[in-house]
Each structure stands twice: as C-alpha cells, then as structure tokens.
PDB file of N, CA and C in Angstrom:
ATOM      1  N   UNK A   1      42.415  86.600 109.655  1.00  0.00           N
ATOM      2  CA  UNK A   1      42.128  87.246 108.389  1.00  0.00           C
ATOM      3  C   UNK A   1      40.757  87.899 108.432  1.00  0.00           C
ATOM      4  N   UNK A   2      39.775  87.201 108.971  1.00  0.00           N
ATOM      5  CA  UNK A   2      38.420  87.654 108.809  1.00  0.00           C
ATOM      6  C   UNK A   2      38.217  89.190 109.799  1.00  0.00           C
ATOM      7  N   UNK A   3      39.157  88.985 111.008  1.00  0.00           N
ATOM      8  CA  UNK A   3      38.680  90.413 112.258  1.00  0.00           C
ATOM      9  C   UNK A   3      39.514  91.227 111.234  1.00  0.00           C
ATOM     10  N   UNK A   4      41.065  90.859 110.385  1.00  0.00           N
ATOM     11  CA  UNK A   4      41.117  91.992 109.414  1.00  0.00           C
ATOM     12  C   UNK A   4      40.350  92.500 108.491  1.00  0.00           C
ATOM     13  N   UNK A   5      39.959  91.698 107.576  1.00  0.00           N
ATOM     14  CA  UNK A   5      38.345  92.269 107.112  1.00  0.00           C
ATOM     15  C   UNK A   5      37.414  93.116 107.385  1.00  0.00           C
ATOM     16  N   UNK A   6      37.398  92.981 108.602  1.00  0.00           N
ATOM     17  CA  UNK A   6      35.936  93.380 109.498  1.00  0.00           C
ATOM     18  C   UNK A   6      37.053  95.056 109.761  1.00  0.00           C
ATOM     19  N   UNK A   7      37.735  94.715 110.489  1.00  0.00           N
ATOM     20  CA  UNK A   7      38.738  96.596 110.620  1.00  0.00           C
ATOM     21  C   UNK A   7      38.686  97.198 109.380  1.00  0.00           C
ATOM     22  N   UNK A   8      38.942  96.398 108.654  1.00  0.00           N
ATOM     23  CA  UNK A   8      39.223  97.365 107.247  1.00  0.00           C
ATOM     24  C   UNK A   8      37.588  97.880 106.444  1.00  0.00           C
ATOM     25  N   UNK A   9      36.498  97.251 106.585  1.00  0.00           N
ATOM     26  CA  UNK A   9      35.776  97.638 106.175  1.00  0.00           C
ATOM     27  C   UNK A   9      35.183  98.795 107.569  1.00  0.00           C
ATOM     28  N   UNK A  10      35.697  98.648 108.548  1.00  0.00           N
ATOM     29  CA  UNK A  10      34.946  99.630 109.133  1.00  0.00           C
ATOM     30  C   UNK A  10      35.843 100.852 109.223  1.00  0.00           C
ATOM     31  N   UNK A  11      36.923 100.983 108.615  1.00  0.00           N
ATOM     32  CA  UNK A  11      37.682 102.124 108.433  1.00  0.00           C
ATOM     33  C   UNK A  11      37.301 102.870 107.235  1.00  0.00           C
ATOM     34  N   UNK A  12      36.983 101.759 106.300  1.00  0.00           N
ATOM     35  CA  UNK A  12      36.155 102.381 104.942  1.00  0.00           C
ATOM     36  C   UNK A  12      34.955 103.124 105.073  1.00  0.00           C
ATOM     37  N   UNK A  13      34.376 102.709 106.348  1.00  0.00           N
ATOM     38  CA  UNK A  13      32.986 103.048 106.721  1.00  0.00           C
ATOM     39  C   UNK A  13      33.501 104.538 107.074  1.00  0.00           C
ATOM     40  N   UNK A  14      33.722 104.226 108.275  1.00  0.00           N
ATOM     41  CA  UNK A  14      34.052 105.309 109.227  1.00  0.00           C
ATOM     42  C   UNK A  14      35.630 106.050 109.615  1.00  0.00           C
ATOM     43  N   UNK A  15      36.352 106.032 108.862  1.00  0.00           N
ATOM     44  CA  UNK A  15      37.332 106.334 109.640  1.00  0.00           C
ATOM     45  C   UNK A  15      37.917 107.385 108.466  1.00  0.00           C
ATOM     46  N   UNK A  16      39.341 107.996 108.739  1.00  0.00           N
ATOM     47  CA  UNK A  16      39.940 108.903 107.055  1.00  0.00           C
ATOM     48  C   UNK A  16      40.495 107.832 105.966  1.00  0.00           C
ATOM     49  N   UNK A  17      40.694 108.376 104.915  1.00  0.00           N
ATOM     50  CA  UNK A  17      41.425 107.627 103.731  1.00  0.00           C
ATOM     51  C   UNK A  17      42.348 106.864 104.472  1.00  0.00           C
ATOM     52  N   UNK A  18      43.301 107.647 104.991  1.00  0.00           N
ATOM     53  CA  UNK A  18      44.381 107.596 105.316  1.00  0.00           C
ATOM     54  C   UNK A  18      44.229 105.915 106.373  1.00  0.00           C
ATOM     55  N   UNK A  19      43.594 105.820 107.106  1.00  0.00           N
ATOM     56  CA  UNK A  19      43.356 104.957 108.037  1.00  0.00           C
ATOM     57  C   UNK A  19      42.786 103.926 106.872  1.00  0.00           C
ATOM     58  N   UNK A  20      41.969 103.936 106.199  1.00  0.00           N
ATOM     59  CA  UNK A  20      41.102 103.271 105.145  1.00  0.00           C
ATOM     60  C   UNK A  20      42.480 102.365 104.594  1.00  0.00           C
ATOM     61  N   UNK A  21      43.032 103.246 103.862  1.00  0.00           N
ATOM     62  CA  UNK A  21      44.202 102.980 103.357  1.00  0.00           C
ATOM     63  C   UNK A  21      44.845 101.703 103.804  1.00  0.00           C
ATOM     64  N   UNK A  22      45.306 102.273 105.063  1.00  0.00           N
ATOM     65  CA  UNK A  22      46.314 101.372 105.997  1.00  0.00           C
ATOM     66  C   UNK A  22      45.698 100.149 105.938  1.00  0.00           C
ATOM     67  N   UNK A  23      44.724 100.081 106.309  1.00  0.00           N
ATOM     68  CA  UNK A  23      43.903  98.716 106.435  1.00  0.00           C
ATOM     69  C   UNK A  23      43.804  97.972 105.849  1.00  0.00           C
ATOM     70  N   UNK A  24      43.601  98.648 104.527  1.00  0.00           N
ATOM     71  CA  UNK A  24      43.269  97.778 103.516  1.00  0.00           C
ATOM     72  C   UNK A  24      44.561  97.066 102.724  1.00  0.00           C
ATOM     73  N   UNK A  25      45.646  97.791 103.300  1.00  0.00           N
ATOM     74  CA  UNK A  25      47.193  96.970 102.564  1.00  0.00           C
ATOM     75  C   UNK A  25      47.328  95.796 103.560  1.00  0.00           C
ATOM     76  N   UNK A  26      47.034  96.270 105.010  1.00  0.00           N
ATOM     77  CA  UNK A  26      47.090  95.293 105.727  1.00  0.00           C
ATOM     78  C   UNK A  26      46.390  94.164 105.761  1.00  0.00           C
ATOM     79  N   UNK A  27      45.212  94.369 105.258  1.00  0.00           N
ATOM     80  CA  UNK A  27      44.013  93.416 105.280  1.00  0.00           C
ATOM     81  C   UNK A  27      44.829  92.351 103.962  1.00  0.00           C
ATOM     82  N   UNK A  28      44.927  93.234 103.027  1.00  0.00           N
ATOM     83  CA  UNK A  28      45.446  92.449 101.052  1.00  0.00           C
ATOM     84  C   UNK A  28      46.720  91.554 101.587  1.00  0.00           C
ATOM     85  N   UNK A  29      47.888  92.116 102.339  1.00  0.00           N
ATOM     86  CA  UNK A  29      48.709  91.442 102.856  1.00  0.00           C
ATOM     87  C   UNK A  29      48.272  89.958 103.554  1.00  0.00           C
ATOM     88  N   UNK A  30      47.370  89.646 104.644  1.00  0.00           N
ATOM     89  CA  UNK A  30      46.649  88.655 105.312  1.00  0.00           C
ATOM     90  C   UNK A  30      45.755  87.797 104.122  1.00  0.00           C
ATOM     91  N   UNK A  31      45.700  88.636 103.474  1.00  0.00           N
ATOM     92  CA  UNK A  31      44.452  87.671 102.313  1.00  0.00           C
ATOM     93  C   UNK A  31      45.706  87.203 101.199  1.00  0.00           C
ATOM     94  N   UNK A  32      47.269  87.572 100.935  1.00  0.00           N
ATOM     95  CA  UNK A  32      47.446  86.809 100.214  1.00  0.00           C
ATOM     96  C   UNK A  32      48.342  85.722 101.121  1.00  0.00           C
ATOM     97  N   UNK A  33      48.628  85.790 102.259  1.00  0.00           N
ATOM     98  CA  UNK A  33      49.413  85.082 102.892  1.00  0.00           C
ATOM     99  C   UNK A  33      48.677  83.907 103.516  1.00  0.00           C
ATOM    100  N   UNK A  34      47.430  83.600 104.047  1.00  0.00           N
ATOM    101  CA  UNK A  34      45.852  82.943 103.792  1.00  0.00           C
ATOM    102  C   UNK A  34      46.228  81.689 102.618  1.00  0.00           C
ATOM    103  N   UNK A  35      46.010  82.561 101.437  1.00  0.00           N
ATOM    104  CA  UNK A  35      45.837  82.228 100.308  1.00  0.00           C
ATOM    105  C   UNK A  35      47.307  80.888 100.222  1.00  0.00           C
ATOM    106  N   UNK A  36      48.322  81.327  99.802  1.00  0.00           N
ATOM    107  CA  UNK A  36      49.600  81.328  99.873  1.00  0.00           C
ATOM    108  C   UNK A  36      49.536  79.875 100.531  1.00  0.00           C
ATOM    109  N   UNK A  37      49.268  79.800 102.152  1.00  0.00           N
ATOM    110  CA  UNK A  37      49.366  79.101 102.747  1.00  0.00           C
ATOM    111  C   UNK A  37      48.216  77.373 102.873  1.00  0.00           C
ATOM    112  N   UNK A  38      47.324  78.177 101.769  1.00  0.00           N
ATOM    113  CA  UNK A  38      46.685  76.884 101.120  1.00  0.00           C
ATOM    114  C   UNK A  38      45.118  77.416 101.591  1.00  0.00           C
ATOM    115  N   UNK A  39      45.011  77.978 102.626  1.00  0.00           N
ATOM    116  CA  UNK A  39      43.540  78.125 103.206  1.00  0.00           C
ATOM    117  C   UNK A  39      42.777  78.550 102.695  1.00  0.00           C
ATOM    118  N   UNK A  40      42.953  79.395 101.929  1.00  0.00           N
ATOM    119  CA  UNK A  40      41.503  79.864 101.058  1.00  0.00           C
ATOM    120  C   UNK A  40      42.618  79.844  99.337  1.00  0.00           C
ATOM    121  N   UNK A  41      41.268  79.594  98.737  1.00  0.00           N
ATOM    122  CA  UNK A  41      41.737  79.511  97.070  1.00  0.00           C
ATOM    123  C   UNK A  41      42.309  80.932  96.334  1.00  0.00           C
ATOM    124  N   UNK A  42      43.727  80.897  95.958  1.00  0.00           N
ATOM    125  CA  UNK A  42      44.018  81.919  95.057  1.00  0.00           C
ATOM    126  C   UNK A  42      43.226  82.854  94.529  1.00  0.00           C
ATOM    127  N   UNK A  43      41.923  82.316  94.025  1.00  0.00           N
ATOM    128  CA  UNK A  43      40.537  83.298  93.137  1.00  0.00           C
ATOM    129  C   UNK A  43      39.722  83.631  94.482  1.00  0.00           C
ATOM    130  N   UNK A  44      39.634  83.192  95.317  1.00  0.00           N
ATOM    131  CA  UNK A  44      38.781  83.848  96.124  1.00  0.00           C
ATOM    132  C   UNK A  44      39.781  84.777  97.170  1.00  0.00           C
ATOM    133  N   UNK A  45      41.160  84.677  97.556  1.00  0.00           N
ATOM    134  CA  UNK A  45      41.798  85.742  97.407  1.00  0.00           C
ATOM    135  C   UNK A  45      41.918  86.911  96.677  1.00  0.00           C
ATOM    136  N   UNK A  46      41.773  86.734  95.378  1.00  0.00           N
ATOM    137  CA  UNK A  46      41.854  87.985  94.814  1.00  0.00           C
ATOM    138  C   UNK A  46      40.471  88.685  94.403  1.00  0.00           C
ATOM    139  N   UNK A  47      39.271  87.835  94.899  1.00  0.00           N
ATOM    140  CA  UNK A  47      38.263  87.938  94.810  1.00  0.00           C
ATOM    141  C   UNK A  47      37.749  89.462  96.008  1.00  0.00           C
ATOM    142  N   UNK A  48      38.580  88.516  97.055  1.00  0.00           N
ATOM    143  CA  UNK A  48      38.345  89.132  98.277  1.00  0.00           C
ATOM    144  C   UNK A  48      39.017  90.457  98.320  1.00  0.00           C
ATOM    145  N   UNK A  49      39.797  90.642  97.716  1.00  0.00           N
ATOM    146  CA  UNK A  49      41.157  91.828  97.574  1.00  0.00           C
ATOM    147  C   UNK A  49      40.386  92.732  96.749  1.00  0.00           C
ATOM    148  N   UNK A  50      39.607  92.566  95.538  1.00  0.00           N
ATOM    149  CA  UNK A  50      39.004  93.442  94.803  1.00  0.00           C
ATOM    150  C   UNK A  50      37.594  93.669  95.344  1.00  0.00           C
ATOM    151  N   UNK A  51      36.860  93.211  95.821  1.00  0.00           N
ATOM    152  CA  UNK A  51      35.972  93.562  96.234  1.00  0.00           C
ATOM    153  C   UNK A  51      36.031  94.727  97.522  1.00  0.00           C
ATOM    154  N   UNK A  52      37.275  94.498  98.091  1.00  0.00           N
ATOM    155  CA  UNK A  52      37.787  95.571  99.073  1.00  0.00           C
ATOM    156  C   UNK A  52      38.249  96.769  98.419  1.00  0.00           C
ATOM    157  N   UNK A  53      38.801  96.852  97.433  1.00  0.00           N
ATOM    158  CA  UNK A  53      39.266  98.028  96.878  1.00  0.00           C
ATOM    159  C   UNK A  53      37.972  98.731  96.099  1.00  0.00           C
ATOM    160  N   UNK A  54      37.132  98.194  95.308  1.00  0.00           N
ATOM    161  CA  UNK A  54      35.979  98.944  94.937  1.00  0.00           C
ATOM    162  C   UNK A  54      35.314  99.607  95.956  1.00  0.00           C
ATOM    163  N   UNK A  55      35.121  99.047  97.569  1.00  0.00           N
ATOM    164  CA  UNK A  55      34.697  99.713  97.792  1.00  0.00           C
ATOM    165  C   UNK A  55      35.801 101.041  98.697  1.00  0.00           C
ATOM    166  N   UNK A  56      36.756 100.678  98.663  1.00  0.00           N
ATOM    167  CA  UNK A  56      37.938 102.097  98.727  1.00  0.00           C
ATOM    168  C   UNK A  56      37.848 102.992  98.006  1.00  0.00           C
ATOM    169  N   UNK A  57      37.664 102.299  96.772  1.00  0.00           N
ATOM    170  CA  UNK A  57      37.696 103.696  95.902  1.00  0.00           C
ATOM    171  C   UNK A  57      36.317 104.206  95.405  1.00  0.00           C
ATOM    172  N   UNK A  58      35.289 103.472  95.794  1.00  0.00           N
ATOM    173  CA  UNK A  58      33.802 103.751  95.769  1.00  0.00           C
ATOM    174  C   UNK A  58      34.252 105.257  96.759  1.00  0.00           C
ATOM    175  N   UNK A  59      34.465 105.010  97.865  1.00  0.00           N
ATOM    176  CA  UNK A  59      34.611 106.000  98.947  1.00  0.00           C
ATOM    177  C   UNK A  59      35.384 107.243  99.001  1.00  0.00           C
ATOM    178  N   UNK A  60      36.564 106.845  98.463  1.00  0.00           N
ATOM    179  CA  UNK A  60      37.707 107.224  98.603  1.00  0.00           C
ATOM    180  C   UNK A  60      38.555 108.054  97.276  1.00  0.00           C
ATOM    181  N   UNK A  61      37.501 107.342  96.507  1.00  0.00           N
ATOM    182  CA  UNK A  61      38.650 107.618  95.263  1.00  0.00           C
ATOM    183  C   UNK A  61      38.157 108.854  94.234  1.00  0.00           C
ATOM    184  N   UNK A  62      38.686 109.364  93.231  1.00  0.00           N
ATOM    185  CA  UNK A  62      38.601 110.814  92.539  1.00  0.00           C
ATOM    186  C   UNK A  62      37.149 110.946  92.188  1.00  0.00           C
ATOM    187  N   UNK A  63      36.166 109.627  92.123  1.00  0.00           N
ATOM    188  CA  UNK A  63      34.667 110.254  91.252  1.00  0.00           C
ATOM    189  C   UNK A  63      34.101 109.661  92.788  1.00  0.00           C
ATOM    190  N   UNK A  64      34.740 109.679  93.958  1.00  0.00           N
ATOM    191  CA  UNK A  64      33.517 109.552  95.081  1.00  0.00           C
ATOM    192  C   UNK A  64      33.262 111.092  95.372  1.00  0.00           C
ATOM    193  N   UNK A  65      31.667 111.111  95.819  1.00  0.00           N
ATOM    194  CA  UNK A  65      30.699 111.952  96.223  1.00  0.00           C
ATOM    195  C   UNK A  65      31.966 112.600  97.172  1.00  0.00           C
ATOM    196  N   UNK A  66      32.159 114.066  97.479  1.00  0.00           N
ATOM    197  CA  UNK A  66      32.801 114.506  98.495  1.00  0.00           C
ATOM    198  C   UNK A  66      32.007 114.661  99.552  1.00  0.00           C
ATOM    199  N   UNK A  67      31.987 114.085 100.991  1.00  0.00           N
ATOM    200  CA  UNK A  67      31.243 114.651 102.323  1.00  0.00           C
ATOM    201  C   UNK A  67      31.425 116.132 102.585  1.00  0.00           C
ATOM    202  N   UNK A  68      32.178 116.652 102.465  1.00  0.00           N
ATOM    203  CA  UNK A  68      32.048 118.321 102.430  1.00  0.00           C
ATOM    204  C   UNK A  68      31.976 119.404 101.554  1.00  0.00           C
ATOM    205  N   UNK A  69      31.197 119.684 102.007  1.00  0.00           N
ATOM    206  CA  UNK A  69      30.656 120.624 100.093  1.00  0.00           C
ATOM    207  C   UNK A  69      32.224 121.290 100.009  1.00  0.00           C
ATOM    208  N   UNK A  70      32.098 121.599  98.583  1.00  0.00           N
ATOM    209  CA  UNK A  70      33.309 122.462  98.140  1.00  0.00           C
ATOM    210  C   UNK A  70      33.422 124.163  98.188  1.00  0.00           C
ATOM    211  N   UNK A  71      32.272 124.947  98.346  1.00  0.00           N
ATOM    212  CA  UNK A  71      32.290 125.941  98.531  1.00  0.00           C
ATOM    213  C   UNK A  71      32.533 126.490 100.492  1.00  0.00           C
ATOM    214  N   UNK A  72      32.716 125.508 101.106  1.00  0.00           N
ATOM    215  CA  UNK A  72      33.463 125.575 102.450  1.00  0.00           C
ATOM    216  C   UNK A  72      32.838 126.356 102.749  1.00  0.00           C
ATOM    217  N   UNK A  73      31.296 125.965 103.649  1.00  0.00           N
ATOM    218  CA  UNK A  73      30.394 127.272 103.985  1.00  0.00           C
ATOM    219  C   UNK A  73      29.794 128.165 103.413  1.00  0.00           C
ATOM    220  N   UNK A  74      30.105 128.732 102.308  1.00  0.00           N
ATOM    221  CA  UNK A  74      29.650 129.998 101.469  1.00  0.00           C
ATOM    222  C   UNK A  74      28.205 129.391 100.721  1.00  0.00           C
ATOM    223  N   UNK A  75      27.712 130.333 100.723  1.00  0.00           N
ATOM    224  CA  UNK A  75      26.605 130.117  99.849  1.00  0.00           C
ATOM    225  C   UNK A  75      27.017 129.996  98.259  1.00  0.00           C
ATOM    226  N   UNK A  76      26.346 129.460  97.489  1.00  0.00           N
ATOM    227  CA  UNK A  76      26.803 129.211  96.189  1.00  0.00           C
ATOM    228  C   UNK A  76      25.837 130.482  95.188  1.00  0.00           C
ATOM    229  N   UNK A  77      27.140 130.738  94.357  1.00  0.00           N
ATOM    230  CA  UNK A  77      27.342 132.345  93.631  1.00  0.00           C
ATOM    231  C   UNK A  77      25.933 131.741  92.769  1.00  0.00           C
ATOM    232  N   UNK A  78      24.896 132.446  92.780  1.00  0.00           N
ATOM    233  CA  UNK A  78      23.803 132.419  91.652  1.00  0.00           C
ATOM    234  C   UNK A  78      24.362 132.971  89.925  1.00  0.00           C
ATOM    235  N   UNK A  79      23.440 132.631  89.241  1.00  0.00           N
ATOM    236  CA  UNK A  79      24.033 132.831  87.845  1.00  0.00           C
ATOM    237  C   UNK A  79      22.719 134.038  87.536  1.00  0.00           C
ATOM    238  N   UNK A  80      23.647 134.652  86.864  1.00  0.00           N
ATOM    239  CA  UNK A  80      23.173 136.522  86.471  1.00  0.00           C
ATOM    240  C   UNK A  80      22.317 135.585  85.016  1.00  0.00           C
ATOM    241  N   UNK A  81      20.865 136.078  84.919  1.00  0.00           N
ATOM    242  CA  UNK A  81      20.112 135.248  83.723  1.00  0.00           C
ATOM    243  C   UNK A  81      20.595 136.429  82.512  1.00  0.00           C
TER     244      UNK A  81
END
C-alpha cells in the first residue's frame, strides 16, 4: 500500500492527469482493501484517500494554475486606453 502511495504521489508530481489519475484509483483501491482487511482503521483510510485527491485536484483539477500559458506563444493583445 505504502510504494502505492509513493507512485501515486509522484505521478501527481510529475507525470499527466491521465497517469495521475490511474494511480490514484489504484492507490484508493489498495487503501480500501488495507482497510477492509483490518490493517489500517476505516478513518484513516478515508483519511488517506482524501488527502490524495486534494492534492489531484489541487493539480489537476478546473481552478489549478495551468503550466502552459493559454495564449500558446503569442504575446498577449494590450488594451487600447
């Protein structure tokens, strides 16, 4: 569970959504089956599950910062005073 952790936050880091993504269902999958199986507590399962997704969607999601500007190279149109 924990080297899943560790992949999934470094896909969040570094890698596309898309990969981010993957990880992180895979990772939520291992953290409730963990859980499930008695080893770690229900609340710190879902503890662990949300703290992973904030930072998905810190990254990832509609109000994260975009890494590539939106004007795709162009200089940005000045405003006529």
């Amino acid at each position: 569970m924990r080297d899943s952790l560790k992949e999934c936050l470094e896909k969040i880091m570094h890698g596309t959504p898309e990969e981010a993504k993957k990880a992180f269902d895979e990772a939520s999958q291992l953290i409730d089956k963990t859980a499930q199986k008695g080893v770690i507590h229900k609340n710190q399962a879902a503890r662990r599950k949300s703290r992973l997704s904030a930072r998905l969607q810190a990254k990832f999601g509609p109000n994260a910062k975009a890494a590539a500007p939106t004007t795709k190279g162009k200089a940005p149109a000045k405003k006529a005073k």
